[in-house]
Protein backbone atom coordinates (compact mmCIF):
# COMPACT_ATOMS: atom_id res chain seq x y z
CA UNK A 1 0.00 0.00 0.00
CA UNK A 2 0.95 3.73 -0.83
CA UNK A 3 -0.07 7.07 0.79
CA UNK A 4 -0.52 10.00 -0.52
CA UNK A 5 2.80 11.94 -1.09
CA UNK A 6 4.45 15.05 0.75
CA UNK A 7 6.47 17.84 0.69
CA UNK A 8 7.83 17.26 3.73
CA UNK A 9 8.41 13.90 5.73
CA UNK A 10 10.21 14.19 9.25
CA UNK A 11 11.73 11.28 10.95
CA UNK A 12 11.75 11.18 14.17
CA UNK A 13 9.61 13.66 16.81
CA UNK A 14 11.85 14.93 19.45
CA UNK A 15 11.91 18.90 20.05
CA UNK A 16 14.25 18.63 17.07
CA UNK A 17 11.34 16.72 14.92
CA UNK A 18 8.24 18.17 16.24
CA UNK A 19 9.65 21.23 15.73
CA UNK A 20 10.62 21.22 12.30
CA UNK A 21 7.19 19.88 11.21
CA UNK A 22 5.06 22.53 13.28
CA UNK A 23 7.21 25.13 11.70
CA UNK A 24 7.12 23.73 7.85
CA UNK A 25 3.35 23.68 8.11
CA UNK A 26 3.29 27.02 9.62
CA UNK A 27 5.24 27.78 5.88
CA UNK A 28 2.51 25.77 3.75
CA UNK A 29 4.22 22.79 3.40
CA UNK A 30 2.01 19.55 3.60
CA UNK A 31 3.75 17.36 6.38
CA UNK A 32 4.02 13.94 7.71
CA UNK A 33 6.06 13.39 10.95
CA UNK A 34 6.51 9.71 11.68
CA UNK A 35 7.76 8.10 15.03
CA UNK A 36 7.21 5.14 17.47
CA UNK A 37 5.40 6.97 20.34
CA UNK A 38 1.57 7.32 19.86
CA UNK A 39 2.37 11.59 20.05
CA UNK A 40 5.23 13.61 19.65
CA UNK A 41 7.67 14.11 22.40
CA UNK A 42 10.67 11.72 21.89
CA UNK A 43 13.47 11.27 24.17
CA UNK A 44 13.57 14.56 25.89
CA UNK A 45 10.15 14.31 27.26
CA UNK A 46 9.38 10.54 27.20
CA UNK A 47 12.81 9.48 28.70
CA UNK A 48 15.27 12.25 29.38
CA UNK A 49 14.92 15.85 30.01
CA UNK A 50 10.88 16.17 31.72
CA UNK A 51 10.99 12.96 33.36
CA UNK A 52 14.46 13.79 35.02
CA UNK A 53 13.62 17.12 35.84
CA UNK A 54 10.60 15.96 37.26
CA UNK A 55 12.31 14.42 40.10
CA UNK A 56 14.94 16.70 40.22
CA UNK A 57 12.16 18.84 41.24
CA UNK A 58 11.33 16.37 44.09
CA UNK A 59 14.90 16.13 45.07
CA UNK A 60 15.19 19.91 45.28
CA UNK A 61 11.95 19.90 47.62
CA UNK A 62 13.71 17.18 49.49
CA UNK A 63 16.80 19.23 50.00
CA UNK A 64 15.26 22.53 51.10
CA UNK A 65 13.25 21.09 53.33
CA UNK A 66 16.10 19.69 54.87
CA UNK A 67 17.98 22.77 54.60
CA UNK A 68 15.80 25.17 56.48
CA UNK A 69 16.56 23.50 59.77
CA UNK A 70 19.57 25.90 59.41
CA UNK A 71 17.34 28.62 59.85
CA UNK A 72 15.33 27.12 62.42
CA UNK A 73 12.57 25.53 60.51
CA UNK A 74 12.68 22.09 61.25
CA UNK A 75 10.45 18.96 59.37
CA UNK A 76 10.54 15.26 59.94
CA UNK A 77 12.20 12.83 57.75
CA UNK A 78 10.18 12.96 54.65
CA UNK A 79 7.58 9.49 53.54
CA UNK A 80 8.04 8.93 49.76
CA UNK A 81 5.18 7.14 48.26
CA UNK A 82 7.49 5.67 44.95
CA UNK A 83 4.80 4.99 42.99
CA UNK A 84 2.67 8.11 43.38
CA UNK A 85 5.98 10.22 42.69
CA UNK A 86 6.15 7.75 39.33
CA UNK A 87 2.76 8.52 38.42
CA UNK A 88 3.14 12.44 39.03
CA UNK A 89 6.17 12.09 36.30
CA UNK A 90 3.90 10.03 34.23
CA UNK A 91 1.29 12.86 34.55
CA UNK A 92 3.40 14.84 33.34
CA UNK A 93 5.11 13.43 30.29
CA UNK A 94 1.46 12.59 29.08
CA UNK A 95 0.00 16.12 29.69
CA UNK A 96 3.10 17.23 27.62
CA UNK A 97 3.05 14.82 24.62
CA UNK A 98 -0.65 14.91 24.55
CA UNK A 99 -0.55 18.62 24.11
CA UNK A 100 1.56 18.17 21.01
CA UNK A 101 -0.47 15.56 19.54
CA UNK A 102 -3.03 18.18 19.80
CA UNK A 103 -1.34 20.70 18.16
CA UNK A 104 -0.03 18.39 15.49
CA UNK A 105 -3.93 17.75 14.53
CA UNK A 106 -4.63 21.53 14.37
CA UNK A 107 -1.68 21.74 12.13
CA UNK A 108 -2.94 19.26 9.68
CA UNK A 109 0.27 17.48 9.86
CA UNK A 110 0.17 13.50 8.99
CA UNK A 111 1.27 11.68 12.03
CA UNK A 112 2.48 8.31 11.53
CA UNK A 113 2.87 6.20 14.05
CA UNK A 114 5.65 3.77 13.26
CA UNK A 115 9.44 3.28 12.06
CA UNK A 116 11.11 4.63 8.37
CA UNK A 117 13.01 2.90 5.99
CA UNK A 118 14.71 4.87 3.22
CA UNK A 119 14.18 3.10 0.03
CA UNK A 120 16.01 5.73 -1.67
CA UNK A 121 16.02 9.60 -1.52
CA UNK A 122 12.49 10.65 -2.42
CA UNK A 123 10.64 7.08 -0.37
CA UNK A 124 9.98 5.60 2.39
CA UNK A 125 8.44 2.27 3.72
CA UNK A 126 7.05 2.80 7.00
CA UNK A 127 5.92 -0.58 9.35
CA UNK A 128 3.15 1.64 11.24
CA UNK A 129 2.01 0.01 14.91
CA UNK A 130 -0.60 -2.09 13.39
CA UNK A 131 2.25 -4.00 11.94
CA UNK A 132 0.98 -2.46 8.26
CA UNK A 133 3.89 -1.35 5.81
CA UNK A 134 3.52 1.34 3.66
CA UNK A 135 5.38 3.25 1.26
CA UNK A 136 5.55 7.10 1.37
CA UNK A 137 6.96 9.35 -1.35
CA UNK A 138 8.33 12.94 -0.32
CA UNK A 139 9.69 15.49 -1.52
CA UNK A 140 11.91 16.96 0.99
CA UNK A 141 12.79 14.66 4.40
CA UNK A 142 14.31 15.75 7.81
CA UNK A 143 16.25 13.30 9.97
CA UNK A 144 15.75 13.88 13.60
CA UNK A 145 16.33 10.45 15.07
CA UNK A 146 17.97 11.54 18.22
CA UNK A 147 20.31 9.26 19.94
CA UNK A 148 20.24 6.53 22.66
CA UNK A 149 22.33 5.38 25.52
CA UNK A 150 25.83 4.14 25.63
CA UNK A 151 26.76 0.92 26.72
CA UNK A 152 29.50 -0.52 28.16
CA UNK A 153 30.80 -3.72 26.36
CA UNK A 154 30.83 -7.15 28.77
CA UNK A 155 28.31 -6.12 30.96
CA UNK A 156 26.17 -9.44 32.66
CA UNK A 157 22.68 -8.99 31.69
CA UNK A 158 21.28 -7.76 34.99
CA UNK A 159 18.00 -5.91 36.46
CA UNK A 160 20.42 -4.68 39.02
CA UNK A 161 22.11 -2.64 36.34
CA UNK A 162 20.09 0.42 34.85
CA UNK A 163 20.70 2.88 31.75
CA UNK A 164 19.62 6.30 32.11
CA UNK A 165 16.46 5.80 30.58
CA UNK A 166 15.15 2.67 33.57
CA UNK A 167 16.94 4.63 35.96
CA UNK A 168 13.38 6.83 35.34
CA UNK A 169 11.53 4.04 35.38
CA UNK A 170 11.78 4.07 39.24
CA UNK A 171 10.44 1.13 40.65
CA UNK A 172 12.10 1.18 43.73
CA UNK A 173 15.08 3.23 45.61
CA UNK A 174 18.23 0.91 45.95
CA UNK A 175 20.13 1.47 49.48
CA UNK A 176 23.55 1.41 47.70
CA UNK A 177 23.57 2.88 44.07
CA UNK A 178 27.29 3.79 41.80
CA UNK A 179 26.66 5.84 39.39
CA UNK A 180 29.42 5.08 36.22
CA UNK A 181 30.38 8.46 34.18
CA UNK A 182 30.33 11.57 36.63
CA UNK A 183 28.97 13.60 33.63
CA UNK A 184 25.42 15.19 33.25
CA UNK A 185 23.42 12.63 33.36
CA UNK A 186 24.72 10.93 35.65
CA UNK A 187 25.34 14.01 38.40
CA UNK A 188 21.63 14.83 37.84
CA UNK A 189 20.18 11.21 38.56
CA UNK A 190 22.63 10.68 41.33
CA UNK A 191 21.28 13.96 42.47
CA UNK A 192 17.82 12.73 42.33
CA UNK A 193 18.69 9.32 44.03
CA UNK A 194 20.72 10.57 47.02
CA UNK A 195 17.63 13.11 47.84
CA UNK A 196 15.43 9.92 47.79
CA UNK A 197 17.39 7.77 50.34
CA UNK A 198 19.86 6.36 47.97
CA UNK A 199 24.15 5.78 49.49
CA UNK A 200 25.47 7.65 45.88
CA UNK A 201 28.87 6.21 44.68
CA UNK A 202 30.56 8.04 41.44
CA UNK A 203 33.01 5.97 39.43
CA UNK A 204 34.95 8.65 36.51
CA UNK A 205 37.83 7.85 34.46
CA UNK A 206 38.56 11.45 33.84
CA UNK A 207 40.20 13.74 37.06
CA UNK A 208 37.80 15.79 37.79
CA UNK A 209 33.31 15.49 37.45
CA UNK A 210 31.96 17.06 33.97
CA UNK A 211 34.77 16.81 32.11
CA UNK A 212 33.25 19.18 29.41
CA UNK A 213 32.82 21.87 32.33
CA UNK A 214 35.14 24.71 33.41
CA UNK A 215 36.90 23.37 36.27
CA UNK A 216 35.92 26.28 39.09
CA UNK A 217 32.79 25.53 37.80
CA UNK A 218 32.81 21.78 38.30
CA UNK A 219 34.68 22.20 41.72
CA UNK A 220 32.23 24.36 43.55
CA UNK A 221 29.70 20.80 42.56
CA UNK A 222 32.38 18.40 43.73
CA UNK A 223 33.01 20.33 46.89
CA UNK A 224 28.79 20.38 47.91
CA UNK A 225 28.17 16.62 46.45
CA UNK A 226 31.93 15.02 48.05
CA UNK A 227 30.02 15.89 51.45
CA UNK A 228 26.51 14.45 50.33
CA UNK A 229 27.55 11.59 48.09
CA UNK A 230 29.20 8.61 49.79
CA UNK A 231 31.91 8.30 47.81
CA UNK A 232 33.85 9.91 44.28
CA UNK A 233 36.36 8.01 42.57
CA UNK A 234 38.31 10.15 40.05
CA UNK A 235 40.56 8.77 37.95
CA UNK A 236 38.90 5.11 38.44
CA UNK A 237 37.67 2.75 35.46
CA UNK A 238 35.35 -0.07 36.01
CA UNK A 239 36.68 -3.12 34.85
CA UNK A 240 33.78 -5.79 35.41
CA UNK A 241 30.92 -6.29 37.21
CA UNK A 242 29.55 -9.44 37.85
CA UNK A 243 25.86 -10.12 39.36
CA UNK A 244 25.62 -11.84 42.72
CA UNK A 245 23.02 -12.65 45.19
CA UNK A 246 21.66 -9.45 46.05
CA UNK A 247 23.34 -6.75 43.47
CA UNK A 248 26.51 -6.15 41.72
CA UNK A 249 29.93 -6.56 42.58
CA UNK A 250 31.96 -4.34 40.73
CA UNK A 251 35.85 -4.63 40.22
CA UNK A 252 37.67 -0.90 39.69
CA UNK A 253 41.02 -0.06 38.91
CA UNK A 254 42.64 3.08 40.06
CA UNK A 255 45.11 5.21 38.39
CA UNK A 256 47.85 3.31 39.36
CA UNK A 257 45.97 0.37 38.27
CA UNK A 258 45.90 -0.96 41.58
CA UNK A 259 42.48 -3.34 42.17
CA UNK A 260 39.27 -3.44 44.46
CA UNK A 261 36.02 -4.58 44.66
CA UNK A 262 32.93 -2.67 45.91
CA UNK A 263 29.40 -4.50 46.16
CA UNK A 264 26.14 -2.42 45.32
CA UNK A 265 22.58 -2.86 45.37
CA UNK A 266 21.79 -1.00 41.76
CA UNK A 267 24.40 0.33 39.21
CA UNK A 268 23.76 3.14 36.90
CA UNK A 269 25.36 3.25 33.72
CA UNK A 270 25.63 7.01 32.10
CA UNK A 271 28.76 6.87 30.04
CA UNK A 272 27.40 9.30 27.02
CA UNK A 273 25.16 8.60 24.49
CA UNK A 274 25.23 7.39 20.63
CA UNK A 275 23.39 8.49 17.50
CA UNK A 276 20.19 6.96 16.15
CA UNK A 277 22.07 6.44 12.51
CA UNK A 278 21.48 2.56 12.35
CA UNK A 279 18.81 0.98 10.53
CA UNK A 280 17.29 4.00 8.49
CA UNK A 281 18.33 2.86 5.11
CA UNK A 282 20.99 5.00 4.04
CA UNK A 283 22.48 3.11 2.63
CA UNK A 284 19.74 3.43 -0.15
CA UNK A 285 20.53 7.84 -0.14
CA UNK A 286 23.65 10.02 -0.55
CA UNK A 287 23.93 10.29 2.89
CA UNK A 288 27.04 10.33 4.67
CA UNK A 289 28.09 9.10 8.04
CA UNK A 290 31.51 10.14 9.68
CA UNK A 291 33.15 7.60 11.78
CA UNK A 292 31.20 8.06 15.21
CA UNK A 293 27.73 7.47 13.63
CA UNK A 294 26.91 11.24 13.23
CA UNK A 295 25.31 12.30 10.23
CA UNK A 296 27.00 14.90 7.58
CA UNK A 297 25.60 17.89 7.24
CA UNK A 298 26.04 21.72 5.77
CA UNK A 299 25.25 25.11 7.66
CA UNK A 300 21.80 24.45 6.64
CA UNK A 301 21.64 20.85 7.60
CA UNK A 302 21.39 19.48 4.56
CA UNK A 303 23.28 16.44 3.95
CA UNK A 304 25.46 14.93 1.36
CA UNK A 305 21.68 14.28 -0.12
CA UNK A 306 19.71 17.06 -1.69
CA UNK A 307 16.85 15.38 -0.61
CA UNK A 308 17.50 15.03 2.83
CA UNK A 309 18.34 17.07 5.46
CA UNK A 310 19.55 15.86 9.78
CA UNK A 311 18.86 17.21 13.00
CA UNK A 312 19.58 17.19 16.56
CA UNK A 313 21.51 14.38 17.85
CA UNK A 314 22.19 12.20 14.89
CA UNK A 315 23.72 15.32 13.19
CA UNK A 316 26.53 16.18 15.59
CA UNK A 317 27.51 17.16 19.21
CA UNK A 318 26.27 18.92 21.66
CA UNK A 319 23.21 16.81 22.16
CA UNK A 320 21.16 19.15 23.88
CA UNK A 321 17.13 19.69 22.96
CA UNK A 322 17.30 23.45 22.03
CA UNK A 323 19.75 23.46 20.07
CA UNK A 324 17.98 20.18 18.08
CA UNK A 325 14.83 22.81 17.61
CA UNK A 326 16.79 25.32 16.61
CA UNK A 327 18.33 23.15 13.71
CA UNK A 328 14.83 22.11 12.88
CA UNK A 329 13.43 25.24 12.91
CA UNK A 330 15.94 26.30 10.01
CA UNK A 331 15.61 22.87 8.34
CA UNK A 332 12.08 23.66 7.87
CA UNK A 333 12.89 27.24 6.80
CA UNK A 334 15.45 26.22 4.45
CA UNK A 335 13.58 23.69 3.02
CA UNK A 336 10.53 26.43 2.16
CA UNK A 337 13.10 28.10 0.37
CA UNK A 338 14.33 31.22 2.91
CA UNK A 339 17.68 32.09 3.14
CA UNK A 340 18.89 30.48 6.44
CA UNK A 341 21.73 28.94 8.31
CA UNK A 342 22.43 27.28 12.04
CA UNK A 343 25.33 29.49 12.99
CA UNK A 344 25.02 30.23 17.28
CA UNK A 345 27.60 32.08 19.35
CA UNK A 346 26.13 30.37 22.14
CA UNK A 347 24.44 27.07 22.49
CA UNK A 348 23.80 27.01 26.04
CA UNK A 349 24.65 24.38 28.17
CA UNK A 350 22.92 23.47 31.76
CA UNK A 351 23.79 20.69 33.84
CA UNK A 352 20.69 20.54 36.33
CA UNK A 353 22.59 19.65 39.60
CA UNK A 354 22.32 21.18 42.95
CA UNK A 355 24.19 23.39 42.32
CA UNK A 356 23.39 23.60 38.73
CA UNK A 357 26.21 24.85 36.54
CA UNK A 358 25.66 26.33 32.99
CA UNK A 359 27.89 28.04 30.49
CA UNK A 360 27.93 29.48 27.00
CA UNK A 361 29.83 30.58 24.35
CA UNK A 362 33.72 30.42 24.79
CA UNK A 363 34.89 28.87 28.00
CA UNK A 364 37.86 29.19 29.59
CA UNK A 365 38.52 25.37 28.76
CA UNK A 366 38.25 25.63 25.11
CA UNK A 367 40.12 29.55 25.17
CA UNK A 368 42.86 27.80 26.84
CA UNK A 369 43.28 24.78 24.04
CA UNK A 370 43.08 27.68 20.90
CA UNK A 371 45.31 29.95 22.90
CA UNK A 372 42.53 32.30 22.16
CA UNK A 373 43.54 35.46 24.92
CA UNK A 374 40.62 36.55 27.22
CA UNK A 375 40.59 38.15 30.35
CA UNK A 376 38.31 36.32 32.83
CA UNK A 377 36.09 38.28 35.38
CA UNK A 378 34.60 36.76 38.49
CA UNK A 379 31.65 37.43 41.22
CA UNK A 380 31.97 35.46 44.32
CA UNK A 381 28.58 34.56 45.30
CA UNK A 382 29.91 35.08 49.28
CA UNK A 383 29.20 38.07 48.43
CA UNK A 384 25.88 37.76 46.58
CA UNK A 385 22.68 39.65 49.73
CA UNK A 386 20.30 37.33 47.23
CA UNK A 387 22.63 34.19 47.48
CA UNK A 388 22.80 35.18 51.35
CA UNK A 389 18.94 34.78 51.61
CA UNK A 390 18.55 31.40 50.36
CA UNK A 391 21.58 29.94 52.43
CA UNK A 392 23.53 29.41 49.19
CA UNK A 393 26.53 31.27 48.72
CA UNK A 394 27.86 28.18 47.03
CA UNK A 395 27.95 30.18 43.66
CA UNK A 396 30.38 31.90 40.81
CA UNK A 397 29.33 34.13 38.11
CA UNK A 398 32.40 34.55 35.51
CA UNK A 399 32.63 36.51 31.94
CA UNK A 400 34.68 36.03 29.64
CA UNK A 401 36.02 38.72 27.71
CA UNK A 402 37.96 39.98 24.51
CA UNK A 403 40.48 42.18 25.92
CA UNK A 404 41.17 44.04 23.00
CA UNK A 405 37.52 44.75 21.56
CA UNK A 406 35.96 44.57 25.69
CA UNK A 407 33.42 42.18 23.66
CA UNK A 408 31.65 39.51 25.88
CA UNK A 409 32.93 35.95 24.42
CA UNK A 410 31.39 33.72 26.91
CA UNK A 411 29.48 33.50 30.45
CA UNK A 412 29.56 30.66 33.02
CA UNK A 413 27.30 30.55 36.25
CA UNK A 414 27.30 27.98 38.83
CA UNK A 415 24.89 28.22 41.48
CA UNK A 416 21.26 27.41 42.08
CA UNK A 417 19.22 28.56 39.60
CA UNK A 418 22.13 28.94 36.74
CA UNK A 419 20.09 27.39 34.11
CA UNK A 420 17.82 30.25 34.05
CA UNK A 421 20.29 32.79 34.66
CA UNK A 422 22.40 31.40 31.60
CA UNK A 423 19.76 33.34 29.14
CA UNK A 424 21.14 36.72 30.17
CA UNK A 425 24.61 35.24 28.65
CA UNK A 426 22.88 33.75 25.44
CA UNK A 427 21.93 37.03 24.88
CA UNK A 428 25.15 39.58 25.47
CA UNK A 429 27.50 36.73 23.14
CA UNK A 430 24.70 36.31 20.55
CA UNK A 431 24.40 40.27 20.33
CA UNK A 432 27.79 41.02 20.25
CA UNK A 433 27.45 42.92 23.73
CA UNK A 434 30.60 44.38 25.22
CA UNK A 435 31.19 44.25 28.69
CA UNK A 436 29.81 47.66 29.54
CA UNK A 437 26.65 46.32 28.19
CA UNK A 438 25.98 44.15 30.86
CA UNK A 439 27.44 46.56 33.58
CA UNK A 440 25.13 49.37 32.16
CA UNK A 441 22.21 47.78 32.69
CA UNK A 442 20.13 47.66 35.77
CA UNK A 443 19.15 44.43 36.86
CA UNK A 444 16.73 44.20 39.18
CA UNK A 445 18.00 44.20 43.53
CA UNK A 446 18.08 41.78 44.85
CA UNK A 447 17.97 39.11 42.53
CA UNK A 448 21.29 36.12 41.64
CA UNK A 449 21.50 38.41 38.51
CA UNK A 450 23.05 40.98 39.92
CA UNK A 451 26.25 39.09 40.00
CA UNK A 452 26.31 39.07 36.15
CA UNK A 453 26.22 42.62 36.31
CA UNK A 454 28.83 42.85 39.21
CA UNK A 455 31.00 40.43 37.74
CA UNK A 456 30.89 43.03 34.69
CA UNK A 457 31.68 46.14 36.73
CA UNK A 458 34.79 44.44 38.34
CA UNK A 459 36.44 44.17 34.67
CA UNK A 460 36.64 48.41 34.96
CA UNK A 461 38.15 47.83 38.67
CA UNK A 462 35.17 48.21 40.76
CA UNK A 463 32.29 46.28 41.75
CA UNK A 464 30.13 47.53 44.72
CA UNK A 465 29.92 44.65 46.83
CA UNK A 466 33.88 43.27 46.33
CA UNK A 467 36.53 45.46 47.83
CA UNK A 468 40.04 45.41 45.63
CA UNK A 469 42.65 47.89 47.36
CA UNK A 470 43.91 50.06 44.83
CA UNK A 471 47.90 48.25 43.39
């Protein structure tokens, strides 16, 4: 069987996919947007981003609570009820992804519910749900497959030993959970875990937690979660773990490849994730796939195939969600014939920990590898009368700057509420802002914003709350 042709056929209906198809039927194009799920939402808010920040929403409850006994409001030891807290992130997900189906409908777009073949570059076959295959014709596709979990090879088949994705699943809270990879994922899940009852062991290969990070970033984390977590091994590799009566025993070697054995109840495996590029047929198009699975593609993100254009995860690092839309959106625009490319200053990046940490644009990491010369101004959050408030001076807003031009190259905030704070930075490094720019301009008193705009006055020499005795 055959349907009806389109202009436009997206695979795949993350915030990269969903996006692109809401926006190419906002343009006139007719549409079909196929994927698994009965309505659009893929990873991010089936398995990744809502669901985790759904409990890290919990966990944050579960820490403050705790916390205000330092200011002499004092509550018991908190009764989780699993399953309802399951349920509530269920809720969720489903109010989410229903709303898009909904909007989907109102855009006329054909949803398919099933998995794409490419036969060559203008069809598909499709096995829908029902177990029906069909063959589709298009025009124009967009590949927005996302990505899935990375696994580590000679791991026992175990229910003791979770990915990211049943790590959400949450049946039950183990009593002694490691947590292998100290990057995002895994930092926000342990997060989540320890609030919930959970001993939290980190195993990372790497010297310090969030490799990709700025390291006075990463270290004001590592200095709150080395006193909450029960134990962080840097510089440690896992090599095996092997199921036994009650959990896993897992066998580490430290730097100086030196032994041991640790026994847990649960293990979480987080150790990156890999690009959806298997299975699609493309073999059958032009398309071209560099040597870690990532799809080709042009400022546009158009690939090696006229025909076809990728998205999001499968076409290149950082796997984050908005910058996946943001691709889509000019997929779709391109593909309707406007004049359009993906080229950000700043893709931000938020790790949602407690503290979070987020950054964008140049950081000092990647200034320091180019040899790129910045000078680097900081605000203490010590001395923060907003930080003060909540109890969490535990915070560092930096800029980095062009010292020549004065030209803002790149922010980077850790503290609690960084990932919202990280807009303000989007902004200044996609505008071209100079410093003054951000020093200039009145932010609100007293607010955790403030510090971008003190860190900014301290490049001139003098910021009101930091005292520098003249040199």
């Amino acid at each position: 069987m055959s349907l009806s042709p389109v202009q436009l056929v997206v695979i795949g209906a993350g915030p990269g996919g969903y996006a692109a198809a809401f926006k190419a039927a906002d343009l006139g194009l007719s549409v079909a947007l196929v994927d698994k799920e009965a309505n659009p939402g893929g990873v991010c808010l089936y398995r990744g981003c809502i669901p985790s920040k759904t409990y890290l929403h919990a966990a944050k409850v579960i820490s403050e609570a705790r916390h205000a006994a330092d200011f002499g409001i004092a509550y018991g030891a908190p009764k989780i009820d699993i399953n309802k807290l399951r349920d509530w992130k269920k809720s969720v997900v489903a109010k989410l992804t229903g709303g898009l189906g909904a909007l989907t409908k109102q855009r006329k777009i054909r949803y398919i519910q099933g998995e794409a073949v490419f036969v060559n570059s203008s069809a598909l076959k499709i096995k829908k749900s029902d177990g029906i295959v069909e063959d589709l014709s298009f025009e124009k596709a967009i590949l927005a497959t996302g990505s899935r979990p990375s696994a580590m090879p000679n791991l026992p088949k175990s229910r003791h030993i979770w990915d990211s994705t049943s790590a959400l699943d949450m049946d039950a809270v183990p009593g002694r959970l490691l947590v292998v990879g100290g990057g995002y994922i895994g930092m926000e899940l342990g997060t989540v875990y320890h609030e919930l009852g959970a001993k939290i062991s980190v195993v990372e290969m790497m010297p310090g937690l969030l490799p990709g990070a700025d390291r006075d970033l990463a270290d004001v984390l590592y200095k709150r979660v080395k006193g909450l977590f029960a134990r962080i091994m840097l510089e440690t590799k896992v090599v095996k773990m092997e199921e036994n009566k009650d959990g896993i025993t897992v066998t580490f070697a430290d730097k100086d490849g030196k032994e041991f054995k640790e026994d847990y109840d649960q293990v979480l495996v987080s150790v990156g994730r890999k690009p959806n590029s298997e299975g699609l047929g493309l073999e059958n198009t032009k398309v071209k796939v560099n040597a870690r699975g990532f799809v080709e593609v042009n400022d546009q993100r158009r690939t090696n195939d006229p025909n076809i254009y990728a998205i999001g995860d499968v076409a290149g690092d950082p796997m984050l969600a908005h910058k996946a839309t943001h691709e889509g959106l000019v997929a779709a625009e391109a593909i309707a014939g406007h004049k359009v490319a993906f080229e950000p200053r700043a893709i931000p990046a938020v790790v949602f920990t407690d503290p979070e940490i987020a950054w964008c644009g140049l950081t000092e990491t990647d200034a320091q590898k180019t040899g790129q010369e910045i000078r680097v101004v900081k605000f203490p959050w010590g001395a923060s009368g907003r930080a003060l408030t909540l109890g969490r001076q535990d915070g560092l807003t930096k800029i980095l700057v062009d010292p020549k031009t004065e030209r803002v190259l790149g922010i980077g905030i850790v503290g609690v509420g960084a990932g919202e704070m990280i807009a303000e930075g989007v902004v200044a490094v996609e505008m071209g802002s100079v410093v003054k720019d951000l020093k200039l301009s009145i932010h609100p008193h007293p607010t955790l914003s403030e510090t971008i705009m003190e860190a900014a006055e301290s490049f001139f020499g003098s910021s009101t709350h930091i005292y520098r005795p003249k040199k």
